[in-house]
C-alpha atoms as a PDB file:
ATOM      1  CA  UNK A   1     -31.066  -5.106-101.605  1.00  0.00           C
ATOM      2  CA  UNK A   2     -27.423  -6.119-101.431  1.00  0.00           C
ATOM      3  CA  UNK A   3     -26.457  -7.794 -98.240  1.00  0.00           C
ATOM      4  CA  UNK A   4     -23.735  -6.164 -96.185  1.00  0.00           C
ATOM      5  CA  UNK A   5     -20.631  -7.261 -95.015  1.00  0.00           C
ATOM      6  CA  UNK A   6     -20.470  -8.251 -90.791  1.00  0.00           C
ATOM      7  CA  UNK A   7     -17.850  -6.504 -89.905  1.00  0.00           C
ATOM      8  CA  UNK A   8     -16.308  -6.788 -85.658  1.00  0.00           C
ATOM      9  CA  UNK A   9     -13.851  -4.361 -84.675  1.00  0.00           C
ATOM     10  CA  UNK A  10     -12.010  -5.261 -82.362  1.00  0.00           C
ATOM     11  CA  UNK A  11     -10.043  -1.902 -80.687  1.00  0.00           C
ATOM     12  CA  UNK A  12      -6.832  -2.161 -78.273  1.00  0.00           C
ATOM     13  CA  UNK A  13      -5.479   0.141 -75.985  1.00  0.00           C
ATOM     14  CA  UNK A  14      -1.445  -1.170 -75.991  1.00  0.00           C
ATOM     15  CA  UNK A  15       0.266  -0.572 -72.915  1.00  0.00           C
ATOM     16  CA  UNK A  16      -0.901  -2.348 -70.073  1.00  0.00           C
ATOM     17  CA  UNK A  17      -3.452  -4.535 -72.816  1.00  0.00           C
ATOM     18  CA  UNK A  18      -1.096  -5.955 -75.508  1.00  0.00           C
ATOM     19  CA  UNK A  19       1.904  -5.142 -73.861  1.00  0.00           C
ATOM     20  CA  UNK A  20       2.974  -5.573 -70.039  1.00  0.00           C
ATOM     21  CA  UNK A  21       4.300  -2.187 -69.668  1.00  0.00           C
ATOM     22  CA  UNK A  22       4.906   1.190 -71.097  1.00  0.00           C
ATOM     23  CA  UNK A  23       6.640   1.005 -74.218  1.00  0.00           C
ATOM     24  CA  UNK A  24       8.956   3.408 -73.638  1.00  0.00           C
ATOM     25  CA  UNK A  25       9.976   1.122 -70.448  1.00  0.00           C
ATOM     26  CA  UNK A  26      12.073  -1.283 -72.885  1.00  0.00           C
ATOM     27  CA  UNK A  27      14.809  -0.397 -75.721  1.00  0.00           C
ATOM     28  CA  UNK A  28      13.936   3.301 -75.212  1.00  0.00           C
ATOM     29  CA  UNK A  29      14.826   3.833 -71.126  1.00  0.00           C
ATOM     30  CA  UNK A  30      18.192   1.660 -72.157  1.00  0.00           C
ATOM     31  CA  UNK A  31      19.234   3.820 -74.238  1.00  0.00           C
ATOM     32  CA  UNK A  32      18.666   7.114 -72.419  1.00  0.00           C
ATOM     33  CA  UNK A  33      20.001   5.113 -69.459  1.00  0.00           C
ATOM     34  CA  UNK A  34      16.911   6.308 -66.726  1.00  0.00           C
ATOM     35  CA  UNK A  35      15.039   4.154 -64.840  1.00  0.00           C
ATOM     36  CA  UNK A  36      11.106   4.014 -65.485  1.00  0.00           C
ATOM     37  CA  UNK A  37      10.170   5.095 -62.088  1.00  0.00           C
ATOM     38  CA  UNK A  38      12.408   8.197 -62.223  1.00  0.00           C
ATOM     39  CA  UNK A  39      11.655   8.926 -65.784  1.00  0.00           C
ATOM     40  CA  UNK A  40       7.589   8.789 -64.845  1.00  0.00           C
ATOM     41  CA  UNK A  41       7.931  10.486 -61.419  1.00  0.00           C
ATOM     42  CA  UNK A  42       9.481  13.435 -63.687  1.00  0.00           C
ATOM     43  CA  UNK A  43       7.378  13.728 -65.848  1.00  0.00           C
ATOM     44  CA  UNK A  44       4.229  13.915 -63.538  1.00  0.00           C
ATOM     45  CA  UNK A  45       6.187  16.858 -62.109  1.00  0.00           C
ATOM     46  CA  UNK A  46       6.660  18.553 -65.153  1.00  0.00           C
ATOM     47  CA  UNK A  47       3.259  18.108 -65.674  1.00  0.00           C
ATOM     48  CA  UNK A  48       1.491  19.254 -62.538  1.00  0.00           C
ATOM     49  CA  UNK A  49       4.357  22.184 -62.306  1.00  0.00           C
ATOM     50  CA  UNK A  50       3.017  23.510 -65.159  1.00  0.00           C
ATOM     51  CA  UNK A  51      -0.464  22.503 -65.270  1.00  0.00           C
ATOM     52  CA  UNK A  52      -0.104  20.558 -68.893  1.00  0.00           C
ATOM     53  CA  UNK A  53      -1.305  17.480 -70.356  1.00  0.00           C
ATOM     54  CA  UNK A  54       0.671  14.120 -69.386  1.00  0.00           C
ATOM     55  CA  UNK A  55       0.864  12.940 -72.701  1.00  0.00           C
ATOM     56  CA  UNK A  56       2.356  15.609 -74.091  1.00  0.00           C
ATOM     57  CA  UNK A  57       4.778  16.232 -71.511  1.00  0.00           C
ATOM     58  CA  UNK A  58       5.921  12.728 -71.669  1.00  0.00           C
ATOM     59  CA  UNK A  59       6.343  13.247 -75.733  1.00  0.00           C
ATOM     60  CA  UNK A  60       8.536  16.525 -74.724  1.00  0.00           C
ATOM     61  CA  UNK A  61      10.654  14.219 -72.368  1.00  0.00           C
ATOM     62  CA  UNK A  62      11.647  11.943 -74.389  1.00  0.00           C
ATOM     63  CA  UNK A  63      12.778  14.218 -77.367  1.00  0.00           C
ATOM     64  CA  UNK A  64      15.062  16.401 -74.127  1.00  0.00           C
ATOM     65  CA  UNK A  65      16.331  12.697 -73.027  1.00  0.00           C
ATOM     66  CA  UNK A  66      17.292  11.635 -76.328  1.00  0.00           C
ATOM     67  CA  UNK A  67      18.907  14.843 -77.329  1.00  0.00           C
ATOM     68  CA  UNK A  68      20.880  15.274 -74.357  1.00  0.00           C
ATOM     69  CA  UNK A  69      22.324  11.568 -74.972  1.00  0.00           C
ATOM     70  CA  UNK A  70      22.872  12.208 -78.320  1.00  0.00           C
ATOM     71  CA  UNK A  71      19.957  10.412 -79.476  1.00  0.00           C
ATOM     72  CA  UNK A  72      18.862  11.094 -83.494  1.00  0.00           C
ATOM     73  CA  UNK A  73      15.372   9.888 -82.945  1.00  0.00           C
ATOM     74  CA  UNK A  74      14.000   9.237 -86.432  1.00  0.00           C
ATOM     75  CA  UNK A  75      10.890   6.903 -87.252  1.00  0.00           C
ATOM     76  CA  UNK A  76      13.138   4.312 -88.119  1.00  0.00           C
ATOM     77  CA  UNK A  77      14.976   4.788 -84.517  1.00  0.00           C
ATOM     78  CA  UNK A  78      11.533   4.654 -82.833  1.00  0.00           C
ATOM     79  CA  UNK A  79      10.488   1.564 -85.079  1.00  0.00           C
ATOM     80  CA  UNK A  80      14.186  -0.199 -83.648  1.00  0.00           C
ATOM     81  CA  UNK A  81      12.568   0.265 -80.383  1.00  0.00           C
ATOM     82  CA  UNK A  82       9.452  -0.640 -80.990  1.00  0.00           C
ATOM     83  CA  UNK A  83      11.049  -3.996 -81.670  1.00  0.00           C
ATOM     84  CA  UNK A  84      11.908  -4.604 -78.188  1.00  0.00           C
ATOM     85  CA  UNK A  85       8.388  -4.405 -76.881  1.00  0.00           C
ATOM     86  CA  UNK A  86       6.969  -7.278 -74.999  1.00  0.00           C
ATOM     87  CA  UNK A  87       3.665  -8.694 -75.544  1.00  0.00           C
ATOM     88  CA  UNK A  88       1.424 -10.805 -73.263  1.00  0.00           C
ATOM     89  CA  UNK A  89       1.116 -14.832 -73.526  1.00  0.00           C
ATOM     90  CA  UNK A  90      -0.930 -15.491 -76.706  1.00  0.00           C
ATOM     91  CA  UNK A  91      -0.458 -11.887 -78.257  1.00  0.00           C
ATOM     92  CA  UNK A  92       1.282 -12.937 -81.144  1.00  0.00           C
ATOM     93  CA  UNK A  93      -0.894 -15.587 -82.405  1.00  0.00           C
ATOM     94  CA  UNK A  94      -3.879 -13.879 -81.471  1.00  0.00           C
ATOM     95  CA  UNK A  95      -5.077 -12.266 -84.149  1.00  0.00           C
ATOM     96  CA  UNK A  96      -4.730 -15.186 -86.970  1.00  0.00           C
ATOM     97  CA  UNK A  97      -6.517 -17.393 -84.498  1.00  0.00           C
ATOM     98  CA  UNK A  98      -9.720 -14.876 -84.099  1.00  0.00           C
ATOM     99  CA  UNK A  99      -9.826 -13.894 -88.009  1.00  0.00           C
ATOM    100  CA  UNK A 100     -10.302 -17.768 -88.725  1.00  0.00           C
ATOM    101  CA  UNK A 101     -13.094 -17.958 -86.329  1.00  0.00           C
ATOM    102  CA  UNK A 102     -14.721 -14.573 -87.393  1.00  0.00           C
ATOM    103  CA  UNK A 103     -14.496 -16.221 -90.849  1.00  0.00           C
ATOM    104  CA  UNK A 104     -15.708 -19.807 -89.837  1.00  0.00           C
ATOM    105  CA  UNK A 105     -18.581 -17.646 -88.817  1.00  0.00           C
ATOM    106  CA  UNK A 106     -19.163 -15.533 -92.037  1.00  0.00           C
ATOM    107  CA  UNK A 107     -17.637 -12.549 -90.021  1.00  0.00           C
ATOM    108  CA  UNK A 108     -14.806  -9.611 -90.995  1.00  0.00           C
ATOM    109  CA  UNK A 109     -12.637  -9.403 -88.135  1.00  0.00           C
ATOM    110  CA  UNK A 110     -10.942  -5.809 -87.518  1.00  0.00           C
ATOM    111  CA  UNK A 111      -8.420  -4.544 -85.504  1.00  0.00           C
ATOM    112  CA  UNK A 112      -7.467  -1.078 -84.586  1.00  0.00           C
ATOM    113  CA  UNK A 113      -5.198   0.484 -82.135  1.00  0.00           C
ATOM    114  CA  UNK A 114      -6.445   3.459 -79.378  1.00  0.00           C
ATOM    115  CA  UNK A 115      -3.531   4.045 -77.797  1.00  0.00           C
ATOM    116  CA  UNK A 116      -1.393   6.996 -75.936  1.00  0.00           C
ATOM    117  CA  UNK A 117       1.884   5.479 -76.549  1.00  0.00           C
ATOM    118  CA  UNK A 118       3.820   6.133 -79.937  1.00  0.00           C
ATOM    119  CA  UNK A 119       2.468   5.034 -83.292  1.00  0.00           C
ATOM    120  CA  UNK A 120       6.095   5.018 -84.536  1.00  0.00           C
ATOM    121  CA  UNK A 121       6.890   2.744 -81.704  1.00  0.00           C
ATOM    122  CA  UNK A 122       4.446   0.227 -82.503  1.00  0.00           C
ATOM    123  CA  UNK A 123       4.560   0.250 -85.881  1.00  0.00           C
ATOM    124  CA  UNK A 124       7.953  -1.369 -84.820  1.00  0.00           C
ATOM    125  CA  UNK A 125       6.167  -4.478 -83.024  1.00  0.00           C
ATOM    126  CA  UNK A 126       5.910  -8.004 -84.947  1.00  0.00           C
ATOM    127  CA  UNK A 127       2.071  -7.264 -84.784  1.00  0.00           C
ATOM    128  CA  UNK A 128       1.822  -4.025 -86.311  1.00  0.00           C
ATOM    129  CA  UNK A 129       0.695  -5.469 -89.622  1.00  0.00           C
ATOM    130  CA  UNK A 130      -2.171  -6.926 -88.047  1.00  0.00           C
ATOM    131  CA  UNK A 131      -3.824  -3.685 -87.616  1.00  0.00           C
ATOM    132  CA  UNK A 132      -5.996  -1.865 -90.100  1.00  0.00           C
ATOM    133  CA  UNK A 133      -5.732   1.557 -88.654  1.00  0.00           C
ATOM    134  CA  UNK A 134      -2.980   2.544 -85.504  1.00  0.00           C
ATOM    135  CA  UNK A 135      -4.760   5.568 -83.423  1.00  0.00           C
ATOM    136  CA  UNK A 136      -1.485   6.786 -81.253  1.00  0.00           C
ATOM    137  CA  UNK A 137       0.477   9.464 -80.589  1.00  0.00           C
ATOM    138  CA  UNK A 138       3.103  10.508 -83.171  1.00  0.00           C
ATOM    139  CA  UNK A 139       5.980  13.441 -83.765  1.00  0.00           C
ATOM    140  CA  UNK A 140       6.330  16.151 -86.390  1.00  0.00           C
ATOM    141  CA  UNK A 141       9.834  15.271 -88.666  1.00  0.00           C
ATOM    142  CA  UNK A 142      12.175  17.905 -89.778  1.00  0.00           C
ATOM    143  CA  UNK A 143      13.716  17.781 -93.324  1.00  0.00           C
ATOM    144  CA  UNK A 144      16.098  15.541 -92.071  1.00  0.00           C
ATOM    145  CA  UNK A 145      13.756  13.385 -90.825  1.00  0.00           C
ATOM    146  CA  UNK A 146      14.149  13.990 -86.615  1.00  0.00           C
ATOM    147  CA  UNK A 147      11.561  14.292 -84.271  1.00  0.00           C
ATOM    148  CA  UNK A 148      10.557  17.529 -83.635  1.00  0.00           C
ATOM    149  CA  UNK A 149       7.280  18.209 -82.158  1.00  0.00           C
ATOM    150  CA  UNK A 150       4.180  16.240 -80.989  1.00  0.00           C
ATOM    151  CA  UNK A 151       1.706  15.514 -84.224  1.00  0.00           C
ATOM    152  CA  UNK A 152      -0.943  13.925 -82.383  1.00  0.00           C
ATOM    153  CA  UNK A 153      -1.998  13.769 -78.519  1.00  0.00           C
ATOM    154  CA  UNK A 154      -3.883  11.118 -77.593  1.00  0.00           C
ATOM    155  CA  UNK A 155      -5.906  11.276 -74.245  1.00  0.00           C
ATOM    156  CA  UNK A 156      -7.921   9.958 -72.207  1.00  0.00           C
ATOM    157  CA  UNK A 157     -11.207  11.803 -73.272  1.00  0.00           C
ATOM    158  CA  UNK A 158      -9.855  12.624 -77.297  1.00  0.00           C
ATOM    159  CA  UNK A 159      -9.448   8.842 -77.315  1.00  0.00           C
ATOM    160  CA  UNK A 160     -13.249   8.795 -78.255  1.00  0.00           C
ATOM    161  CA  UNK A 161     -13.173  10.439 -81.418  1.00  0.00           C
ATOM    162  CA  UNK A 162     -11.264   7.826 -82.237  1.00  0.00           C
ATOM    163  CA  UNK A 163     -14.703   5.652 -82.133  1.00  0.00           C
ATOM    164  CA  UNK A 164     -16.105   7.666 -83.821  1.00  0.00           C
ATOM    165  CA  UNK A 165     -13.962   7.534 -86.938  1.00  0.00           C
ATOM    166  CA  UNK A 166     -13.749   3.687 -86.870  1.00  0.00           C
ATOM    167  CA  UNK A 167     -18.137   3.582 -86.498  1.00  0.00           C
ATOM    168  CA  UNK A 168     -17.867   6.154 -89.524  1.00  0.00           C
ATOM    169  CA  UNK A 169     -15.224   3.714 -91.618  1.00  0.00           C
ATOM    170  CA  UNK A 170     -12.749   6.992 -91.323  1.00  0.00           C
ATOM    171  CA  UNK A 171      -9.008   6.092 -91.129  1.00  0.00           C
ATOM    172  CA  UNK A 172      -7.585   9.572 -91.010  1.00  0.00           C
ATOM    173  CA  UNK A 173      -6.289  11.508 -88.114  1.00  0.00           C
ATOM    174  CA  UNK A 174      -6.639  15.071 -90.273  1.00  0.00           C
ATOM    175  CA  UNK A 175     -10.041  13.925 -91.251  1.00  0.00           C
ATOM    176  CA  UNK A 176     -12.368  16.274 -89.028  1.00  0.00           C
ATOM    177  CA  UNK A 177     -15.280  16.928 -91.312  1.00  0.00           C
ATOM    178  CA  UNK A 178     -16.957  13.605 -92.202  1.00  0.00           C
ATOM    179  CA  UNK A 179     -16.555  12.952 -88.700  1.00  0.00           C
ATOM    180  CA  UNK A 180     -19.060  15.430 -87.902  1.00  0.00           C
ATOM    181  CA  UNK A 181     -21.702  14.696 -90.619  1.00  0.00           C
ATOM    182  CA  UNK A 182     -24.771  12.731 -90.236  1.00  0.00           C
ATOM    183  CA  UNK A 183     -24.571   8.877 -91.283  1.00  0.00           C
ATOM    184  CA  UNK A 184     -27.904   7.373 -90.486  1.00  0.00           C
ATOM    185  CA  UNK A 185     -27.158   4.695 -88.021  1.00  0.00           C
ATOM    186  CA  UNK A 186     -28.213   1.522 -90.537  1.00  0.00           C
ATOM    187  CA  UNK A 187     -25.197   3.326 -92.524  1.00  0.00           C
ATOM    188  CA  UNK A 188     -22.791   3.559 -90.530  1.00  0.00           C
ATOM    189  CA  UNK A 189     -19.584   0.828 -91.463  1.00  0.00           C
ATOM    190  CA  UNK A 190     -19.005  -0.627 -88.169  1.00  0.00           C
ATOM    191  CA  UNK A 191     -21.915  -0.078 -86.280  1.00  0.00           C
ATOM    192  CA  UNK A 192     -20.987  -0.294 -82.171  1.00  0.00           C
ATOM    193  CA  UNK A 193     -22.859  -2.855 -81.426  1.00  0.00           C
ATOM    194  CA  UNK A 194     -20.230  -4.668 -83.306  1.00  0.00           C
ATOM    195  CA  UNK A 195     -17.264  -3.496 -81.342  1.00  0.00           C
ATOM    196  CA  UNK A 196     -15.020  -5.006 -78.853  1.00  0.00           C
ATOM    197  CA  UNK A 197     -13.328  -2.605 -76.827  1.00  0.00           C
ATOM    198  CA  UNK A 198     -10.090  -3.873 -74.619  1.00  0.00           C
ATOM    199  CA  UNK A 199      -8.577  -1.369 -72.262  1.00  0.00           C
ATOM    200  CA  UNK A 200      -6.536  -1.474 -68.282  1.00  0.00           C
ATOM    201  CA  UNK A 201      -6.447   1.486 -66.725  1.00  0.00           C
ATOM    202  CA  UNK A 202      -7.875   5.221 -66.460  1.00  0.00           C
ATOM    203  CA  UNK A 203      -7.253   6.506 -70.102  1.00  0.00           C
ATOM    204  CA  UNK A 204      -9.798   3.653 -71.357  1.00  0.00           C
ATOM    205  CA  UNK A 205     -12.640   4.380 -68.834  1.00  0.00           C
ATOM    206  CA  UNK A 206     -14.110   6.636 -71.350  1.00  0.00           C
ATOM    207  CA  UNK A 207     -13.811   4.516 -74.103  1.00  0.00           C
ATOM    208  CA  UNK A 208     -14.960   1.343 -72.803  1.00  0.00           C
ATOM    209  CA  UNK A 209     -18.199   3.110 -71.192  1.00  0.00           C
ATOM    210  CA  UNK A 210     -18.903   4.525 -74.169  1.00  0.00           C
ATOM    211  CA  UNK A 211     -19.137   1.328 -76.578  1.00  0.00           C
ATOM    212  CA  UNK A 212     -20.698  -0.237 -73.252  1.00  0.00           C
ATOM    213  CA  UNK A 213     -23.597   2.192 -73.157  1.00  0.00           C
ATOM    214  CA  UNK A 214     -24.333   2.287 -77.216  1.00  0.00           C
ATOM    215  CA  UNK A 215     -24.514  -1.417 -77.397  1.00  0.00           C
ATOM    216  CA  UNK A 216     -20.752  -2.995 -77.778  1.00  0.00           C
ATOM    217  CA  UNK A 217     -18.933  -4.724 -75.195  1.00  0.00           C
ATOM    218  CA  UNK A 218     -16.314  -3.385 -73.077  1.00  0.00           C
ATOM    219  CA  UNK A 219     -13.309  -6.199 -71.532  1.00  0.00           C
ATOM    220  CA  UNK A 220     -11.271  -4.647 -68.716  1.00  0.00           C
ATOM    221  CA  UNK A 221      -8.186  -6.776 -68.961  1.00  0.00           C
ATOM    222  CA  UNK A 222      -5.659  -7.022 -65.656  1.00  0.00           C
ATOM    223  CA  UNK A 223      -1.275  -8.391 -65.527  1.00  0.00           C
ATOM    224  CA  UNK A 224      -2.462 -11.784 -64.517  1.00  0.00           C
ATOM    225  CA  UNK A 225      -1.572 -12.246 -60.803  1.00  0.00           C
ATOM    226  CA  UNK A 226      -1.044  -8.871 -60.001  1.00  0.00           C
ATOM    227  CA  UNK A 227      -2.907  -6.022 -57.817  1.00  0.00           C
ATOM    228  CA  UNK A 228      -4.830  -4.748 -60.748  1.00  0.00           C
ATOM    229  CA  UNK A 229      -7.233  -7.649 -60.808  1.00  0.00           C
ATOM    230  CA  UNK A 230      -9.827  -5.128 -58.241  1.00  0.00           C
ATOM    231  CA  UNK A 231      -9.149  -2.236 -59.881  1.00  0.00           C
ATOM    232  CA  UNK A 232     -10.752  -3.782 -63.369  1.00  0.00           C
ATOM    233  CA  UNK A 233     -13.500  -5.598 -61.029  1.00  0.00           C
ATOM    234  CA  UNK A 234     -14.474  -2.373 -59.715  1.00  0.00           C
ATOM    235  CA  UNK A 235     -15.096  -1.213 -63.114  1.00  0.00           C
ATOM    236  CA  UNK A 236     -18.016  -3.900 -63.945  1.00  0.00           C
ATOM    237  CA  UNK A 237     -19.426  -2.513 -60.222  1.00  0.00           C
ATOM    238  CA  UNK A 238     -19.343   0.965 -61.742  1.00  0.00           C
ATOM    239  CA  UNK A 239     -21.188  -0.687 -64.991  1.00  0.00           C
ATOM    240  CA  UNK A 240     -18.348   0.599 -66.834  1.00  0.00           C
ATOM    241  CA  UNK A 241     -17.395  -2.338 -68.658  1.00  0.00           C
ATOM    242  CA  UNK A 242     -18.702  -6.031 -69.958  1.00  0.00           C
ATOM    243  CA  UNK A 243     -16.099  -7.908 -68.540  1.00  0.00           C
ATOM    244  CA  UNK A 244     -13.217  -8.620 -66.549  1.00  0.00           C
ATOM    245  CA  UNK A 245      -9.560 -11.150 -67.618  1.00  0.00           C
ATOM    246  CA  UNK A 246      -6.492 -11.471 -66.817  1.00  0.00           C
ATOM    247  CA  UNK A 247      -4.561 -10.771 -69.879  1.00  0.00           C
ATOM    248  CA  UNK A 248      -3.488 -14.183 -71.702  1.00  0.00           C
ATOM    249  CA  UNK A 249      -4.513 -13.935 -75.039  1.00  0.00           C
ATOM    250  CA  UNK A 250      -3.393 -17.688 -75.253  1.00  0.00           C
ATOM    251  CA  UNK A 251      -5.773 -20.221 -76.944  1.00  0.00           C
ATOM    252  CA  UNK A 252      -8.840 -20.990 -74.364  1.00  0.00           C
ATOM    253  CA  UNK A 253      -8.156 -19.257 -72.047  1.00  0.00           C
ATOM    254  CA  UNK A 254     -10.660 -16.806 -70.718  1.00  0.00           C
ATOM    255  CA  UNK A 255     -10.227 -13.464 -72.825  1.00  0.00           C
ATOM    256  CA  UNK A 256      -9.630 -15.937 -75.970  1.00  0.00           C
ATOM    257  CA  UNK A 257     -13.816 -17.814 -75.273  1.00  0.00           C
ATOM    258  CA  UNK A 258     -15.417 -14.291 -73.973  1.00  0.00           C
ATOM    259  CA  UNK A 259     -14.548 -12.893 -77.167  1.00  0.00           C
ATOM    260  CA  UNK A 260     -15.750 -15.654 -79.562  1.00  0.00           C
ATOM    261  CA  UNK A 261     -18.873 -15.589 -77.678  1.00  0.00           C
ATOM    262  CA  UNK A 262     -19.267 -11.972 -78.309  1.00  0.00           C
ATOM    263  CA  UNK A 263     -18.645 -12.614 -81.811  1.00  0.00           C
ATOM    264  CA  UNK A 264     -20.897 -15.768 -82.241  1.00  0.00           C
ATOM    265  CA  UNK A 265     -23.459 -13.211 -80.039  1.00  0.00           C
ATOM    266  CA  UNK A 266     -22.839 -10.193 -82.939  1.00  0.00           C
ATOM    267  CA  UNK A 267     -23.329 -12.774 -85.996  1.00  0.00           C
ATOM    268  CA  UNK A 268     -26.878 -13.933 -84.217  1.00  0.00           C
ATOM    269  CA  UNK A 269     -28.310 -10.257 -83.704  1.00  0.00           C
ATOM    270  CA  UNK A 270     -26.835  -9.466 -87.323  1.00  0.00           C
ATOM    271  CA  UNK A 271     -28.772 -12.768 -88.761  1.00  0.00           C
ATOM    272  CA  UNK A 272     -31.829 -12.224 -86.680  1.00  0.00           C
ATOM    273  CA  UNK A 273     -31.953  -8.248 -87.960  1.00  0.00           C
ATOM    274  CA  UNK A 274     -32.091  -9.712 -91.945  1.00  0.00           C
ATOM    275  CA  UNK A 275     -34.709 -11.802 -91.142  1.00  0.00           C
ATOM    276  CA  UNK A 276     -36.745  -9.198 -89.733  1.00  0.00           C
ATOM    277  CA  UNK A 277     -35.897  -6.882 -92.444  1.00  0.00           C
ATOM    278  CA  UNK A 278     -36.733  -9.913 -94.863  1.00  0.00           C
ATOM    279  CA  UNK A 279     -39.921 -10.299 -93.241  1.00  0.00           C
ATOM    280  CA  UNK A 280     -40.884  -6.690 -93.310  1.00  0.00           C
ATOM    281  CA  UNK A 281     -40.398  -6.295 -97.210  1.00  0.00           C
ATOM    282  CA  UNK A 282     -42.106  -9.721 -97.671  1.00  0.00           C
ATOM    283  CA  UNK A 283     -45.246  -8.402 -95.680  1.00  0.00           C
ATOM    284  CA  UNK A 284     -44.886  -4.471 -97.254  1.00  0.00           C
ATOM    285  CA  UNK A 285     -44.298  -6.042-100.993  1.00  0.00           C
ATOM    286  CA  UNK A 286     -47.301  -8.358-100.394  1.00  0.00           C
ATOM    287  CA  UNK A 287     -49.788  -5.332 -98.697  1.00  0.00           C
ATOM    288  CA  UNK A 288     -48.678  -3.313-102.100  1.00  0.00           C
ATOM    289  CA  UNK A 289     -49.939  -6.264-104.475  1.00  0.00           C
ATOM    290  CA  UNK A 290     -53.181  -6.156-102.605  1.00  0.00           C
ATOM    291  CA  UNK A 291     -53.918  -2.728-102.329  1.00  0.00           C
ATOM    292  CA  UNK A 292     -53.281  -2.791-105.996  1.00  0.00           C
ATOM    293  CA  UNK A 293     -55.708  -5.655-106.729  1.00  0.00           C
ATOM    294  CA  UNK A 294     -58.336  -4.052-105.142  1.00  0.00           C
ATOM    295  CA  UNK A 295     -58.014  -0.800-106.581  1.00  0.00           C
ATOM    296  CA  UNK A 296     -58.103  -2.173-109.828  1.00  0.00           C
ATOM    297  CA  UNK A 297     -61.291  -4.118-109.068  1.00  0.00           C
ATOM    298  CA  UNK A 298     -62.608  -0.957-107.589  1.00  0.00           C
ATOM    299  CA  UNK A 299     -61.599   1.760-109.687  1.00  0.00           C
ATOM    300  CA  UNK A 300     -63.946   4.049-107.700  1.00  0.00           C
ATOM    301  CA  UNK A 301     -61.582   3.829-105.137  1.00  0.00           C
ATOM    302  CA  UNK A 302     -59.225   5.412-106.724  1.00  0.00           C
ATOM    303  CA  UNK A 303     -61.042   7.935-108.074  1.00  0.00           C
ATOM    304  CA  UNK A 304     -62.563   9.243-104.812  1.00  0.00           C
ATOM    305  CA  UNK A 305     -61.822  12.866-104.007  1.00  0.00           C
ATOM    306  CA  UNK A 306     -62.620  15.193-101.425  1.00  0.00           C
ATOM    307  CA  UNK A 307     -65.795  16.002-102.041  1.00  0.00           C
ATOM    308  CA  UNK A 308     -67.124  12.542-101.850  1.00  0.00           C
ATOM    309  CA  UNK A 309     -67.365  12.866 -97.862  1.00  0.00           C
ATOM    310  CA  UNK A 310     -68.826  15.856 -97.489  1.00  0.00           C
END
């Protein structure tokens, strides 16, 4: 039996977790010349008014914003202000830095995005590359290539399918089938035992308790020295999540030794699961050999039917 691949995922919510604010707080509220707080306190109006879903009301905002400034949003557009996005101490570096450890360790480090900011936004960042698969909202495209309509909606509770997919080794958002098939769980390509979830506020609560409760680990991450450091505290109360940092993805600091412990943790349970596996097809190949040796020195054995014990 071929030996499989370790494989980590490691899954990021963006705003708030890569990135000290909403994305759409940098290039994008320059050009429509609004202030966050107005531009947020409207849209939670708009929402509430009309009993809708934030995230798409915020992604029907920005579209009436842009067009009343004149705005051609386009992917490329979006991907300019994507550009402008700031990242927390030690984001940038991060990732080489914890791929050379996963492989130091015989590991496949993977990262993913579950986010309900813009794909077409980060896709913009200098760290977009580093990301097999982006799970985000994105906009429909006319022929001309503008923004019409909202694609995908990502939520706080349709954030989980998202697990789902990565557990199941599916990278598309259409995808809805396979999703729903059954994978025996020894099948499955990233099993969640082997994922790292990182999330800051509400929309990840669901998320992080669910790769909590089926065996990954769950890191509530906090602005260092701001407010927000009880808020993620009272999530390990709750038994919501694994752990709590501020977030400074910087080289030893906190976040940066919880997580290769995690991963040095995953590599031991993987190793210690192939030597039990090892050690049951040593003891079922060498119960096989004997029940064949005896049957062959007692043929009657073999030959024994029903009848015989009445």
């Amino acid at each position: 039996m071929r030996k499989r691949r370790t494989i980590v995922a490691l899954i990021y919510d963006f705003d708030g977790t890569l990135s000290p604010g909403n994305m759409q707080e940098f290039a994008f509220m320059q050009a429509i010349g609004e202030d966050k707080s107005q531009f947020w306190e409207e849209n939670n109006k708009l929402a509430r008014d009309n009993d809708a879903d934030q995230i798409l009301t915020y992604m029907h905002l920005m579209l009436r914003k842009a067009q009343h400034k004149d705005i051609s949003l386009k992917k490329e557009r979006f991907k300019e202000f994507g550009k402008s996005i700031e990242l927390f101490a030690g984001v940038k570096d991060w990732f080489k830095r914890i791929n050379k450890y996963g492989r130091e360790k015989g590991v496949t480090i993977e990262h993913y995005i579950n986010s309900s900011g813009l794909k077409e936004m980060i896709e913009g960042t200098v760290i977009a590359k580093e990301f097999k698969q982006i799970f985000a909202c994105s906009y429909l495209y006319e022929v001309d290539g503008k923004a019409i309509w909202p694609a995908v909606s990502v939520n706080f509770t349709n954030k989980t399918q998202f697990i789902f997919k990565i557990n199941k080794g599916i990278n598309s958002i259409y995808e809805s089938r396979r999703i729903n098939e059954f994978v025996p769980e020894e099948e499955r390509v990233v099993p969640f035992s082997n994922m790292i979830y990182f999330g800051d506020g509400d929309t990840d609560i669901p998320c992080m308790k669910l790769v909590k409760q089926q065996g990954g680990h769950s890191i509530a991450v906090y602005k260092p020295n701001s407010s927000k450091k009880e808020n993620s505290l009272k999530l390990i109360s709750e038994d919501r999540v694994n752990f709590v940092c501020p977030a400074d993805y910087s080289e030893g600091k906190e976040i940066d030794t919880v997580v290769k412990i995690i991963i040095d943790k995953i590599n031991a349970d993987t190793q210690f699961s192939e030597l039990l596996r090892k050690h049951k097809e040593k003891a079922k190949s060498s119960h096989s050999k004997k029940a064949k040796k005896y049957n062959k020195a007692n043929p009657r054995a073999i030959r024994t039917t029903s009848k015989d014990w009445q």
